[in-house]
Protein backbone atom coordinates (compact mmCIF):
# COMPACT_ATOMS: atom_id res chain seq x y z
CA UNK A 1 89.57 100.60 132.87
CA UNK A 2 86.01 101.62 133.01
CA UNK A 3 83.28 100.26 130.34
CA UNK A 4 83.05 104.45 129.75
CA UNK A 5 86.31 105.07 129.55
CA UNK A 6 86.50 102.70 126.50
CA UNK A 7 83.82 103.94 124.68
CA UNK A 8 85.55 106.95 124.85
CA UNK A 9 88.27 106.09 122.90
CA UNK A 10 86.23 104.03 120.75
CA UNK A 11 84.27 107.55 120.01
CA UNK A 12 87.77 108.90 118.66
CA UNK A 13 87.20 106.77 115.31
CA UNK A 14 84.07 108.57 114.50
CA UNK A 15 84.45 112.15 116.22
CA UNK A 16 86.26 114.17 113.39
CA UNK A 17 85.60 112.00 110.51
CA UNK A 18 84.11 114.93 107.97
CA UNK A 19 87.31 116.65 106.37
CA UNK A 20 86.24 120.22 107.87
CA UNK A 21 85.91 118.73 111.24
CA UNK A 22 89.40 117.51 111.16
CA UNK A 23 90.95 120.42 109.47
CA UNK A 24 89.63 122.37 112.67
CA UNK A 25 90.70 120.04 115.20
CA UNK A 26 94.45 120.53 113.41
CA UNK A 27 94.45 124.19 113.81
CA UNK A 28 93.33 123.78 117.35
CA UNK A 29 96.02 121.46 118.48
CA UNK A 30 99.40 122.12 115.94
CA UNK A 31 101.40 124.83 114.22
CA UNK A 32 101.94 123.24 111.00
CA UNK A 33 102.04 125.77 107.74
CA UNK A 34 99.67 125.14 105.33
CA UNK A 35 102.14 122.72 103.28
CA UNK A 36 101.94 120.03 106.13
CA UNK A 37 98.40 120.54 106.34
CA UNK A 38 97.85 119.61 102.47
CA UNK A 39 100.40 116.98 102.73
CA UNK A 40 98.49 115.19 106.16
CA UNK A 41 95.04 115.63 103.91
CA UNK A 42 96.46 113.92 100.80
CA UNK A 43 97.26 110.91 102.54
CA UNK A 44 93.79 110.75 104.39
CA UNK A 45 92.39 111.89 100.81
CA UNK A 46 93.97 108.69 99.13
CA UNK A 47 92.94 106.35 101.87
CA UNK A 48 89.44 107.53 101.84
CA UNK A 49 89.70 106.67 97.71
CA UNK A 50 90.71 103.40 98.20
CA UNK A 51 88.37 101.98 101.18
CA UNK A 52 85.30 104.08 100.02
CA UNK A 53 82.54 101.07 101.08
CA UNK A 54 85.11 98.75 102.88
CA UNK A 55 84.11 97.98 106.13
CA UNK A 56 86.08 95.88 109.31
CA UNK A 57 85.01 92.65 110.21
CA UNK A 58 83.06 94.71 113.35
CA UNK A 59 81.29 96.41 110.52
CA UNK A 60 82.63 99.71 110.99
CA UNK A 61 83.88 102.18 107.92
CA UNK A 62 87.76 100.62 107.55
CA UNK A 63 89.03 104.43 107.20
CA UNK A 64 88.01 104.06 111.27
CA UNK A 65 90.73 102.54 112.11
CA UNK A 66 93.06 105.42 110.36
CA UNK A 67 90.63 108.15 111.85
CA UNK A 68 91.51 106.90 115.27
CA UNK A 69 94.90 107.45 115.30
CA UNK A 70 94.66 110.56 113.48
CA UNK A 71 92.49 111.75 116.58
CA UNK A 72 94.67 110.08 119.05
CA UNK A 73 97.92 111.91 117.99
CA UNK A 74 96.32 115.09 117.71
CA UNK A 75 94.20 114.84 120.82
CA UNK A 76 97.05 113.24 122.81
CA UNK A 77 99.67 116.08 121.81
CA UNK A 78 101.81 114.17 119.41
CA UNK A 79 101.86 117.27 117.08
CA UNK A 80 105.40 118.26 116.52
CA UNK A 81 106.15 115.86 113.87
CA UNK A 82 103.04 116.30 111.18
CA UNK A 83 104.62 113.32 108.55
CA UNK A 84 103.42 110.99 111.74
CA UNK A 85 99.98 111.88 111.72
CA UNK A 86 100.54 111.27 107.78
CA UNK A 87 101.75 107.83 108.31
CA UNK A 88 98.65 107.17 111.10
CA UNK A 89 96.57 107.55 107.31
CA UNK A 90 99.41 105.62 105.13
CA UNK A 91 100.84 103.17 107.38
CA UNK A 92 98.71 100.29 105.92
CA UNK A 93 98.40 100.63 102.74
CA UNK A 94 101.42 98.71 101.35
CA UNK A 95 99.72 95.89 103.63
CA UNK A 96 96.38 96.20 102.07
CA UNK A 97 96.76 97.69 98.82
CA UNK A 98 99.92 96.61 97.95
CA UNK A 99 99.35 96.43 94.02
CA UNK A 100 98.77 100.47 93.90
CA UNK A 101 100.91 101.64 96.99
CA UNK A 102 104.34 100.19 96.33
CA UNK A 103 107.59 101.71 97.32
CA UNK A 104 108.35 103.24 94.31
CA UNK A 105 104.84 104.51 93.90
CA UNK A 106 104.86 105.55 97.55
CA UNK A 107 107.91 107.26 96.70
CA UNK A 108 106.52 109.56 94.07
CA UNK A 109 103.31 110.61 95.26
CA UNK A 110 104.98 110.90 98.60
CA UNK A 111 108.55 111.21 99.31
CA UNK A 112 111.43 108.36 99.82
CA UNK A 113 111.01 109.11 103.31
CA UNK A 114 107.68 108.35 103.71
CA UNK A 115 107.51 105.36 101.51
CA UNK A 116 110.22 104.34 103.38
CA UNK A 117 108.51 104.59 106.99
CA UNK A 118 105.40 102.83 104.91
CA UNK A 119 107.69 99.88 104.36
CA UNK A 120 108.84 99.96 107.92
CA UNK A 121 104.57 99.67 109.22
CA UNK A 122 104.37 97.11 106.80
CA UNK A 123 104.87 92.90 106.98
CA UNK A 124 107.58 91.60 104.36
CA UNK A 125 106.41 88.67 102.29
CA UNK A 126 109.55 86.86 103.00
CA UNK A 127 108.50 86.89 106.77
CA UNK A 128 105.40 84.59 105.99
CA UNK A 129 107.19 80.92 106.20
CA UNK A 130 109.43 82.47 109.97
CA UNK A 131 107.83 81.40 113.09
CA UNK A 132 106.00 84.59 114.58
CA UNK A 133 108.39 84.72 116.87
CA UNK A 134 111.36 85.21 114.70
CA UNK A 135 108.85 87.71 112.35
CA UNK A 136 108.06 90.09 115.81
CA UNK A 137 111.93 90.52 116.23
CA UNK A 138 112.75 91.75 112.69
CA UNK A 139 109.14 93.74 113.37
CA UNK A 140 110.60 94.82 116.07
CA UNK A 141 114.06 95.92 114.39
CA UNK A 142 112.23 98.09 111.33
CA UNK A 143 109.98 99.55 113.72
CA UNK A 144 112.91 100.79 116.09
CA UNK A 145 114.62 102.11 112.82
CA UNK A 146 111.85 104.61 112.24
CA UNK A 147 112.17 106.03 115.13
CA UNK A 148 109.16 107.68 117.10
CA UNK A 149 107.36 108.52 114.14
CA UNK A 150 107.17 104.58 113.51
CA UNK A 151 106.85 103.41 116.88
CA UNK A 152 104.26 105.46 118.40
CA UNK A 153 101.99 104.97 115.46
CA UNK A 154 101.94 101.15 116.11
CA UNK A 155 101.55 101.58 119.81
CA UNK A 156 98.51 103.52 118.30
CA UNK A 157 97.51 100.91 115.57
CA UNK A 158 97.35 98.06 118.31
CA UNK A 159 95.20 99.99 120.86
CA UNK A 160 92.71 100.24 118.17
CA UNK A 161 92.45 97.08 117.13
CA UNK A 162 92.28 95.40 121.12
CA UNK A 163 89.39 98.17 121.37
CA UNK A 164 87.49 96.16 119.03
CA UNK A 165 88.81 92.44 119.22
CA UNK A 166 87.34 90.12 116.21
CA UNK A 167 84.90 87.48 117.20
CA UNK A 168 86.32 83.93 117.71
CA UNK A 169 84.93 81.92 114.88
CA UNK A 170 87.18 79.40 114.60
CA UNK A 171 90.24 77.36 116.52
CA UNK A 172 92.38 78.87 113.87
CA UNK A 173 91.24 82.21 114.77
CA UNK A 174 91.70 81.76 118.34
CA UNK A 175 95.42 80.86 117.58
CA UNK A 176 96.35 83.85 115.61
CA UNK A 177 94.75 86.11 118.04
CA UNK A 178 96.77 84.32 120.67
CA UNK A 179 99.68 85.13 118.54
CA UNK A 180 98.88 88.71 118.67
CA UNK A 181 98.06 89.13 122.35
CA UNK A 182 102.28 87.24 122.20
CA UNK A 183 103.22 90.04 120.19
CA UNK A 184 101.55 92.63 122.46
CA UNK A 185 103.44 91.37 125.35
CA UNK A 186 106.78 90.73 123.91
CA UNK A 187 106.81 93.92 121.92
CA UNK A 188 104.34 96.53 121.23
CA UNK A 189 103.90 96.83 125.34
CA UNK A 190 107.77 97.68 125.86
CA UNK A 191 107.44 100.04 123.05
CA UNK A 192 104.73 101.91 124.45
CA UNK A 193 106.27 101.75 127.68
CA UNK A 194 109.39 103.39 125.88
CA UNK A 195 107.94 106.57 123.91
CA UNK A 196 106.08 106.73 127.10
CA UNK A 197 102.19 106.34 125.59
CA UNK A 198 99.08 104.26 126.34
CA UNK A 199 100.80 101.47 127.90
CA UNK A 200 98.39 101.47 130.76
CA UNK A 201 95.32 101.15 127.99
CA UNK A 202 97.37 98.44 125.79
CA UNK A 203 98.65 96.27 129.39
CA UNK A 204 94.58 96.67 130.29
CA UNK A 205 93.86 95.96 126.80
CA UNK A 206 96.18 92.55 126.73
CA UNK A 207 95.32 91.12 129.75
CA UNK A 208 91.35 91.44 129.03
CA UNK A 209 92.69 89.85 125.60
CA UNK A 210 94.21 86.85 126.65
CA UNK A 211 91.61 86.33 129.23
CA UNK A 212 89.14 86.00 126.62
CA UNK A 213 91.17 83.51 124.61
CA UNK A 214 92.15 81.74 127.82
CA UNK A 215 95.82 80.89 127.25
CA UNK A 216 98.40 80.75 129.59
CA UNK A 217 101.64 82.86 129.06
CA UNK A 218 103.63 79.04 128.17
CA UNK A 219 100.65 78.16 125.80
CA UNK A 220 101.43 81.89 123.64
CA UNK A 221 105.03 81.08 123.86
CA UNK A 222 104.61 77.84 121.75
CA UNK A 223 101.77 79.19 119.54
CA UNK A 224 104.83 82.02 118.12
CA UNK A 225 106.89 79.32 117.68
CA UNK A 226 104.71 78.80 114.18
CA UNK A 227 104.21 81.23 111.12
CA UNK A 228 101.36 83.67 111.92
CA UNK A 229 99.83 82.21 108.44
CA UNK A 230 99.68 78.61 109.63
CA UNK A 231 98.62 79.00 113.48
């Protein structure tokens, strides 16, 4: 990949961040009534309420990282199915805000579909003591169970976050990004490769990844065999 290339999918964070913006960018590129519209909105609406002055570790707005899949699906054609562009807003939130968006919460200000496609995006506490290894394959198993809707959104979710890979600051942190480049190989890649979306990117993506950390493919395959909480 070219250095322009990325930035131009780094740009898709930022490019139809003001609510007008987006809502003409969605009547460009779907069909959806104005039902799907409002529902799409209310989950962008409640994750703009909750990270209002959050920021990543890179130091951009943490609503970026929902804004660029948002962009992606609609820019990218994935526009048949409008509850996935509602999950690219929600699929997180469980993960990060856990207290307020539960499943039965989810469930009521949602639907029990949704909530449950939220639980499927989202890491089980009873996963935390597994080796990483063992937590990718039941990953791997509730993301196949939502289908596409569930599956391209992580293809999605990763591509964003190798677009802006955190700073090494620590052994520890070189682990668990080692851990994650694993995870890449072993399962988000054939996934992408499967619903037939941005594996060239995320393979590009990877490799640059691990070539950073410098670890061999042997060296990730023992670093998974400990929990992703104690690299």
């Amino acid at each position: 990949m070219l250095k322009q290339d990325i930035q131009t999918l780094r740009k898709r964070a930022f490019q139809f961040k003001r609510k007008h913006r987006l809502l003409e960018l969605i009547r460009k590129t779907t069909t959806w009534n104005d039902y799907q519209i409002s529902e799409v909105l209310k989950h962008r609406q409640d994750l703009i309420r909750v990270t209002r002055g959050l920021h990543r570790r890179n130091g951009d707005p943490v609503s970026s990282h929902q804004q660029f899949i948002q962009t992606s699906l609609l820019l990218d054609g994935w526009t048949n199915d409008y509850l996935m562009s509602a999950l690219a807003w929600s699929h997180d939130k469980k993960d990060d805000y856990g207290d307020t968006y539960t499943y039965h919460y989810n469930s009521r200000r949602y639907s029990p579909q949704m909530a449950l496609d939220i639980n499927r995006m989202s890491r089980s506490s009873e996963w935390k003591c597994l080796s990483f290894r063992d937590e990718v394959n039941l990953t791997d198993a509730s993301l196949y169970s939502g289908g596409m809707r569930t599956m391209v959104v992580k293809v999605c979710d990763r591509v964003h976050n190798d677009l802006n890979p955190l700073r090494i600051t620590s052994e520890r942190r070189r682990r668990k990004s080692g851990m994650k480049v694993w995870q890449s190989r072993e399962s988000i890649l054939p996934i992408a490769k499967e619903v037939g979306y941005m594996y060239d990117v995320l393979s590009w993506l990877t490799d640059r990844q691990q070539k950073r950390l410098g670890y061999t493919n042997s060296e990730l395959d023992r670093l998974v065999l400990r929990p992703l909480d104690n690299p």
